[in-house]
Structure formats: structure tokens, C-alpha cells
PDB file of N, CA and C in Angstrom:
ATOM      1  N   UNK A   1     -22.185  21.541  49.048  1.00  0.00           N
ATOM      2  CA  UNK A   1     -22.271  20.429  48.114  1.00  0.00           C
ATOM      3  C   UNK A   1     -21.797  20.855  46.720  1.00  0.00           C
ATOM      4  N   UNK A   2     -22.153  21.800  46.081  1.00  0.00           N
ATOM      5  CA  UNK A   2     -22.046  22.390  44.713  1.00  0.00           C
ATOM      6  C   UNK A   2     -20.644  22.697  44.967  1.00  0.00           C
ATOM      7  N   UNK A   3     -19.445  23.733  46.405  1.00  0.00           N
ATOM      8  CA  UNK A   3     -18.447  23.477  45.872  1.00  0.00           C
ATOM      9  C   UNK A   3     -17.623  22.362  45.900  1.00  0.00           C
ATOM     10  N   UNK A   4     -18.154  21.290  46.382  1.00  0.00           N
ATOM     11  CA  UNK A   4     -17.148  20.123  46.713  1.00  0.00           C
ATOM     12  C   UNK A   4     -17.017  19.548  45.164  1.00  0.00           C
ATOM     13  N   UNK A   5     -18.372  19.413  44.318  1.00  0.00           N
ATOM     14  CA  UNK A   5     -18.470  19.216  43.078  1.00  0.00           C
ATOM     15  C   UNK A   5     -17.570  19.868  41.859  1.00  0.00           C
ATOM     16  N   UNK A   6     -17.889  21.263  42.334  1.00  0.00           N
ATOM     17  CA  UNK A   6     -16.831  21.971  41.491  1.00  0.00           C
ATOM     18  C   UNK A   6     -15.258  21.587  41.714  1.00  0.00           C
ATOM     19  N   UNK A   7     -14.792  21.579  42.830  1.00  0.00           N
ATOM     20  CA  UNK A   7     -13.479  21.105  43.623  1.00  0.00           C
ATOM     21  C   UNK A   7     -13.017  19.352  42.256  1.00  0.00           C
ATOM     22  N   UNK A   8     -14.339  18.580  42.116  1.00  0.00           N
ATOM     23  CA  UNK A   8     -14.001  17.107  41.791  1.00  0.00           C
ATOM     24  C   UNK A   8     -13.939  17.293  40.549  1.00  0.00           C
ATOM     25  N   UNK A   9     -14.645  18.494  40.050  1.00  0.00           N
ATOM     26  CA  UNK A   9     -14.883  18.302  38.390  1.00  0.00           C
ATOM     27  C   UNK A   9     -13.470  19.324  38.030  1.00  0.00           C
ATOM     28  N   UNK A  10     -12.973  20.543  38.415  1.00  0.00           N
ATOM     29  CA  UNK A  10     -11.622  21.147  38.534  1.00  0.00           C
ATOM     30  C   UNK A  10     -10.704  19.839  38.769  1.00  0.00           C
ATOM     31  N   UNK A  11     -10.444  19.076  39.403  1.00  0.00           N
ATOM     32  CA  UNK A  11      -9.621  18.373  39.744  1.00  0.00           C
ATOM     33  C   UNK A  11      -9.657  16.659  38.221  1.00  0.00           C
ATOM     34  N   UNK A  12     -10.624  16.913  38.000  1.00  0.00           N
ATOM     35  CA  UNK A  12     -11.079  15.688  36.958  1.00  0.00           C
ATOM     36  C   UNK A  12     -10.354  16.421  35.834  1.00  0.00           C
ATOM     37  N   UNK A  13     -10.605  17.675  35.823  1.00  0.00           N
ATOM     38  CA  UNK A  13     -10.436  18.483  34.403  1.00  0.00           C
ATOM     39  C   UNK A  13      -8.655  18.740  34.450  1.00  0.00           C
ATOM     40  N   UNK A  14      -8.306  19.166  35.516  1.00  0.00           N
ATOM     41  CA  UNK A  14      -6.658  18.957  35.208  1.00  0.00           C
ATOM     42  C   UNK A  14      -5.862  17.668  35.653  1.00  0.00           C
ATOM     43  N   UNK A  15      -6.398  16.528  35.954  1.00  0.00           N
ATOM     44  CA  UNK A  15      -5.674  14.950  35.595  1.00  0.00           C
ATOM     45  C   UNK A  15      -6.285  14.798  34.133  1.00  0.00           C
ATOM     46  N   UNK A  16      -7.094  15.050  33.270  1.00  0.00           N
ATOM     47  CA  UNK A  16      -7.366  14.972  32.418  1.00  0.00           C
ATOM     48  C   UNK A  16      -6.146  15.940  31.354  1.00  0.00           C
ATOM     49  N   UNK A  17      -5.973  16.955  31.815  1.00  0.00           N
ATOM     50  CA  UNK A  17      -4.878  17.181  30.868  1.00  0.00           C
ATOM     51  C   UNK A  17      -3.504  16.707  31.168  1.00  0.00           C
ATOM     52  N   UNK A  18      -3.034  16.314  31.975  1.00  0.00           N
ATOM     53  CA  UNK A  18      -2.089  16.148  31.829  1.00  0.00           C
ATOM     54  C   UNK A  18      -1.840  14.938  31.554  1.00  0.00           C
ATOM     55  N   UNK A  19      -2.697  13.823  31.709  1.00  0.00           N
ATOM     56  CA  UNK A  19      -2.987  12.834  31.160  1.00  0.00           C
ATOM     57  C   UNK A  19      -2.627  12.473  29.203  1.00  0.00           C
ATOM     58  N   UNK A  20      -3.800  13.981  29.198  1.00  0.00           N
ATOM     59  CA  UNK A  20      -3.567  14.295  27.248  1.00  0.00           C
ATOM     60  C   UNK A  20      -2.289  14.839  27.111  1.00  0.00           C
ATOM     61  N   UNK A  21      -1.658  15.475  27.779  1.00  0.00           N
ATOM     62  CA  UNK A  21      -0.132  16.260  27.654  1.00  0.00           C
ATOM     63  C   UNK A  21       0.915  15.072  27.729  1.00  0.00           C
ATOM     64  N   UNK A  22       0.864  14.328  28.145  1.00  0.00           N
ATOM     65  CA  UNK A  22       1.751  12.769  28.872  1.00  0.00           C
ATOM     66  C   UNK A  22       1.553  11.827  27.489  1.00  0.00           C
ATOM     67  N   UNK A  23       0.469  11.685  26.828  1.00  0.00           N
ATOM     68  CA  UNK A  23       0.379  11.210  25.933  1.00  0.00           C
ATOM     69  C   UNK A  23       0.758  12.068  24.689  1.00  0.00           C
ATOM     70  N   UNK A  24       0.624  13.099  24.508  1.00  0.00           N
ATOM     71  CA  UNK A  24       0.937  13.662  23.319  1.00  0.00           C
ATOM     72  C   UNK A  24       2.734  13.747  23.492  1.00  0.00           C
ATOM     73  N   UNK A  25       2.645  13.864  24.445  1.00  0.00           N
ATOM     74  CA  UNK A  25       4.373  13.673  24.465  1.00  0.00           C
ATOM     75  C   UNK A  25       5.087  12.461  24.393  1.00  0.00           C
ATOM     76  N   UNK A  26       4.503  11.580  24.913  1.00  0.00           N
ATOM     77  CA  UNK A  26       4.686   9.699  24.316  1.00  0.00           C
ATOM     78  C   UNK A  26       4.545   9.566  23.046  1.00  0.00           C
ATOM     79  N   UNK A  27       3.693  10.126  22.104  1.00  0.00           N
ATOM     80  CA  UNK A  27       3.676   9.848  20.809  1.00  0.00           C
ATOM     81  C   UNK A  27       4.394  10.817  19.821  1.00  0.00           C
ATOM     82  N   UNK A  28       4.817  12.064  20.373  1.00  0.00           N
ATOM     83  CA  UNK A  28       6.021  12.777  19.299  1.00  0.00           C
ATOM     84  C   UNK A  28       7.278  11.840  19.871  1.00  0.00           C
ATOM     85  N   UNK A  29       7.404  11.598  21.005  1.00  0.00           N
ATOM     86  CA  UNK A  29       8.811  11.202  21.206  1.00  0.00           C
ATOM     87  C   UNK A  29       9.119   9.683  20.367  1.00  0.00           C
ATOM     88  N   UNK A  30       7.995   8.547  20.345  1.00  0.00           N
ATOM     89  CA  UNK A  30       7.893   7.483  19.440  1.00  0.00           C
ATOM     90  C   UNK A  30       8.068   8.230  17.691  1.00  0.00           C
ATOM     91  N   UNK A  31       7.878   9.472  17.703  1.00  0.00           N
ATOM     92  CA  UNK A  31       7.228   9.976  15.952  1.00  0.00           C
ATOM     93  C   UNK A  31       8.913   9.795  15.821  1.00  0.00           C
ATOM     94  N   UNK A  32       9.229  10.906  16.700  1.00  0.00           N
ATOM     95  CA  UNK A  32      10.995  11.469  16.518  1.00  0.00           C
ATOM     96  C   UNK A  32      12.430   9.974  16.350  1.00  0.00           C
ATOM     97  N   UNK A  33      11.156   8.904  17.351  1.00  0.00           N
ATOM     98  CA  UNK A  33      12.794   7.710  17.509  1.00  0.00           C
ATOM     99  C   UNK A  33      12.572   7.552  15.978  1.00  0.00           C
ATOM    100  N   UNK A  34      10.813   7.030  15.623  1.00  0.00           N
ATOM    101  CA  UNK A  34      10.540   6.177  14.002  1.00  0.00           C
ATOM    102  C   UNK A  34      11.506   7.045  12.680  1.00  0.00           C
ATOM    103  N   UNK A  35      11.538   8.224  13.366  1.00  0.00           N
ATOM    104  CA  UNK A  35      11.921   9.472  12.342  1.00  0.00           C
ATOM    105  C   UNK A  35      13.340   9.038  11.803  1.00  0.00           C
ATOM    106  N   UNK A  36      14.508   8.905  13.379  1.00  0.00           N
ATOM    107  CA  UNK A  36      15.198   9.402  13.144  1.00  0.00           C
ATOM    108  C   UNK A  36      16.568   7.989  13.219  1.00  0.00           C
ATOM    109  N   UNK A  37      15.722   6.779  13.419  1.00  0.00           N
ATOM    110  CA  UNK A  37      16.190   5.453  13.663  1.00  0.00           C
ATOM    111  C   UNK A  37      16.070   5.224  11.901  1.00  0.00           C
ATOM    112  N   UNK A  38      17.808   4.274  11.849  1.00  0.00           N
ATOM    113  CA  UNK A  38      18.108   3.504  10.573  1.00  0.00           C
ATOM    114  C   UNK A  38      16.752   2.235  10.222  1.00  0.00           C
ATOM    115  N   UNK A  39      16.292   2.678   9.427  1.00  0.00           N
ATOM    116  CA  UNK A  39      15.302   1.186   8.862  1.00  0.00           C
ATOM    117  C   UNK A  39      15.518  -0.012   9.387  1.00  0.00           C
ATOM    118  N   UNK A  40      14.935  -0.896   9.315  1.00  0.00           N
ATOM    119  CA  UNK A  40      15.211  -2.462   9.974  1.00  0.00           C
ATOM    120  C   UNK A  40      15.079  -2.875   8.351  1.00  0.00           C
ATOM    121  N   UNK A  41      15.906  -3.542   7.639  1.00  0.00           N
ATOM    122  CA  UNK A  41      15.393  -3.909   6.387  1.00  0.00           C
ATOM    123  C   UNK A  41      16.290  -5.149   6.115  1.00  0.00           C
ATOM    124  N   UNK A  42      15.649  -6.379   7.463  1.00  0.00           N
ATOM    125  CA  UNK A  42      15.929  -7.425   7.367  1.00  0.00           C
ATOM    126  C   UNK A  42      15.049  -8.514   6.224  1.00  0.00           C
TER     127      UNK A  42
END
């Protein structure tokens, strides 16, 4: 029982990062377009 737990909470703990890795990389790549895109200055 205790390792099936460990098995769910290991497995919780790395969809959890890559989850945070997937997102931190969605939001530099939005930082870099805002960065590097001409103004809208309609």
C-alpha cells in the first residue's frame, strides 16, 4: 500500500513539473513575442 502511494505521489510530483516547466515556457515565449513585436499604436 505505502509503495503504490509513493509510486502516485512520485508520479503527481513529476506531471507537476512539467506542467510548471510548460508554463514557464508559455510565458517567456509570450515575454519575447511582447518584447520583440512593433507596437500596435492604432
Amino acid at each position: 500500500m505505502l509503495k503504490k502511494l509513493l509510486i502516485v505521489a512520485g508520479v503527481a510530483g513529476a506531471a507537476y513539473l512539467v506542467v510548471k516547466k510548460v508554463k514557464e515556457s508559455s510565458d517567456e515565449r509570450a515575454l519575447w513575442h511582447e518584447a520583440t513585436t512593433s507596437p500596435d499604436l492604432r
